[in-house]
Protein backbone atom coordinates (compact mmCIF):
# COMPACT_ATOMS: atom_id res chain seq x y z
CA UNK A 1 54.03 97.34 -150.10
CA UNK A 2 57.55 96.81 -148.77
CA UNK A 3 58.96 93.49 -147.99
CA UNK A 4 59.81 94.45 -144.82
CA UNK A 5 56.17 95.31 -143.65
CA UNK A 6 55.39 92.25 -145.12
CA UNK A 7 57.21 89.80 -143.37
CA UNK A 8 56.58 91.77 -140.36
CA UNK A 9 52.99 91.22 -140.54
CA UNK A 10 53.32 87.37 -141.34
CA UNK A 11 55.60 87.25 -138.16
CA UNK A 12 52.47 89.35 -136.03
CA UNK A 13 50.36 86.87 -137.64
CA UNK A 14 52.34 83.89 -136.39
CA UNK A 15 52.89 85.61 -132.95
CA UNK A 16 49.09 85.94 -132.68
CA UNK A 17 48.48 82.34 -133.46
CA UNK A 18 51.29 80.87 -131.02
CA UNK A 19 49.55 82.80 -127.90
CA UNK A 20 45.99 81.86 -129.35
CA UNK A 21 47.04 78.06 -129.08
CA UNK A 22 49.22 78.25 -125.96
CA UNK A 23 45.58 79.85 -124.15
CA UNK A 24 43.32 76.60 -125.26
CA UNK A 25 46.11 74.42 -124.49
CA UNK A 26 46.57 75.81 -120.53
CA UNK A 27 42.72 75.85 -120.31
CA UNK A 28 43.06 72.06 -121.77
CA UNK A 29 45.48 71.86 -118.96
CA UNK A 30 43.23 73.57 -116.32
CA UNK A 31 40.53 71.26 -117.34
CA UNK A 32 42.62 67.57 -117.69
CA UNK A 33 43.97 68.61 -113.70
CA UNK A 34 40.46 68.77 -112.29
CA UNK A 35 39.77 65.35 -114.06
CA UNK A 36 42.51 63.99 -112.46
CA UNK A 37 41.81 65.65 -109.21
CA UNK A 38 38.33 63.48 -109.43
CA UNK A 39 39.51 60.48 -110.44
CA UNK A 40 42.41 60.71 -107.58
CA UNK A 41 39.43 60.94 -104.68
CA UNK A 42 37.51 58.32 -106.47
CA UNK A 43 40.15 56.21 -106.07
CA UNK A 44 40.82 57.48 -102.25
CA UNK A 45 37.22 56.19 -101.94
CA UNK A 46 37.40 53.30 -103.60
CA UNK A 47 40.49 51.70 -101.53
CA UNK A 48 38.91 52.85 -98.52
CA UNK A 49 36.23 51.20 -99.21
CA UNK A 50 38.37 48.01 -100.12
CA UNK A 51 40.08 48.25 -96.84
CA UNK A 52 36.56 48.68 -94.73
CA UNK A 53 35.33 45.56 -92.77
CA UNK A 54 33.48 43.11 -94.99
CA UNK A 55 30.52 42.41 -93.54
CA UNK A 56 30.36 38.95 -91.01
CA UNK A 57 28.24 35.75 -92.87
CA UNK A 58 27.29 33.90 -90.17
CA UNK A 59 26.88 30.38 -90.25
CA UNK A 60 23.42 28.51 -88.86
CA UNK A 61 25.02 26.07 -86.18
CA UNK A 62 22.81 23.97 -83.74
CA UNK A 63 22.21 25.10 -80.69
CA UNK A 64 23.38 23.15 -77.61
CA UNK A 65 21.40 20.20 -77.52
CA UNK A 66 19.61 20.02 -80.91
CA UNK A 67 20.58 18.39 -84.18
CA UNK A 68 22.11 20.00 -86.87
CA UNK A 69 20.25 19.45 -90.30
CA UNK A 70 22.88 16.89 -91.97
CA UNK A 71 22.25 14.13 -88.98
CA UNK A 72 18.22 14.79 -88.89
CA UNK A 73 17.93 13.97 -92.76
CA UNK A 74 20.39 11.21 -92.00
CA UNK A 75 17.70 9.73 -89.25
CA UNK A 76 14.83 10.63 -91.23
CA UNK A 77 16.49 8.71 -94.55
CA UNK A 78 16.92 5.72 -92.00
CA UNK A 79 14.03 5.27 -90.77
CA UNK A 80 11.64 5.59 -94.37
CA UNK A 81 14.94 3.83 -95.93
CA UNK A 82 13.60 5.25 -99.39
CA UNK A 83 14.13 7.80 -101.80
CA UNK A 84 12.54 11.38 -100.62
CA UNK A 85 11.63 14.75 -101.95
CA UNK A 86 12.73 18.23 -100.51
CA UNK A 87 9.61 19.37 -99.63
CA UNK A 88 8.79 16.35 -97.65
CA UNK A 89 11.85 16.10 -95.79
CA UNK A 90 11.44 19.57 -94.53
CA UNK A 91 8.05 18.83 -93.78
CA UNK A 92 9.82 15.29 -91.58
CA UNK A 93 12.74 17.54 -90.00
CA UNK A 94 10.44 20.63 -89.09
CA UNK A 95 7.94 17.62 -87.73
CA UNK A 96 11.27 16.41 -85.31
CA UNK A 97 11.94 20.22 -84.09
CA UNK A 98 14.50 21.66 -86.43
CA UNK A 99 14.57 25.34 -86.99
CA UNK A 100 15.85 27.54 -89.06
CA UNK A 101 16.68 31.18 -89.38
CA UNK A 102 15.58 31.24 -93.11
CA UNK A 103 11.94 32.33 -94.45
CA UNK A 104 12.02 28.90 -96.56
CA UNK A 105 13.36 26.33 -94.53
CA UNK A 106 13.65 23.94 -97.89
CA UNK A 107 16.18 26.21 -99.06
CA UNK A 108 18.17 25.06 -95.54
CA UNK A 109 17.41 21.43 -96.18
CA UNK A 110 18.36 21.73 -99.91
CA UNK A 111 21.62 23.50 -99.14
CA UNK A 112 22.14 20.84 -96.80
CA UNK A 113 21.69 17.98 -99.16
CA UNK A 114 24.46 19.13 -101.83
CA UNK A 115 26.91 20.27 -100.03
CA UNK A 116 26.96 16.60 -98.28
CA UNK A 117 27.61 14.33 -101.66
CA UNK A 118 29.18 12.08 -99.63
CA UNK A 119 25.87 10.64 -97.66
CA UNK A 120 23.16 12.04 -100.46
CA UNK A 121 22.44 11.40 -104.08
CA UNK A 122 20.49 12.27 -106.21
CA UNK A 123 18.18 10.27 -107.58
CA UNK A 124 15.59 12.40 -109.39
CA UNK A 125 14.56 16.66 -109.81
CA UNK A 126 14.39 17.74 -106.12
CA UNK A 127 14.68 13.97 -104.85
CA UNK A 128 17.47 12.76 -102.65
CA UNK A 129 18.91 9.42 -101.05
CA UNK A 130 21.12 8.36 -98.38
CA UNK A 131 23.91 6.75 -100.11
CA UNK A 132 24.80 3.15 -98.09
């Protein structure tokens, strides 16, 4: 063989290779743009969503005229002047016309005695006081 041909076919060779690998690496390219095509809307969605109204908590309040739930269990802890449990102090403020937009109105009462620190203690598992 000559060494012309030779080196001719290793440069075809090399050629073929360069134009094999510069195909996969536009499809790679093809491919990596509709990934970030995807991600780009997901993100679109996702600060949208961010951005979107978060939905109103509304608060239980008293309505005009009734008693809010902090100064019934401060009556009701004035009058027995002892040590009580949840479930009978809801069973004392439901007694005395206190209502509440909850299923379980313990959970109401509960909430009501740890967030106030201040005027409760307590004493024992799912037993409060009014502190003097």
């Amino acid at each position: 063989m000559y060494p012309n041909v030779k080196n001719l076919s290793e440069e075809i060779r090399k050629m073929v290779e360069r134009r094999i690998r510069l195909e996969i690496l536009k499809e790679q390219e093809a491919h990596l743009r509709k990934e970030i095509t995807a991600v780009q809307k997901e993100i679109g969605r996702l600060e949208i969503a961010k951005t979107a109204k978060k939905p109103r908590v509304t608060k239980i309040r008293p309505r005009r005229g009734k008693k809010s739930a902090k100064a019934l269990l401060v009556e009701v802890f004035n009058r027995t002047k002892r040590p009580m449990k949840v479930k009978e102090l809801t069973k004392k403020l439901l007694q005395r016309g206190f209502r509440t937009a909850r299923k379980d109105s313990s959970m109401t009462i509960d909430s009501a005695l740890r967030a106030n620190s201040k005027l409760f203690r307590k004493t024992a598992p799912g037993t409060f006081e009014l502190i003097d």
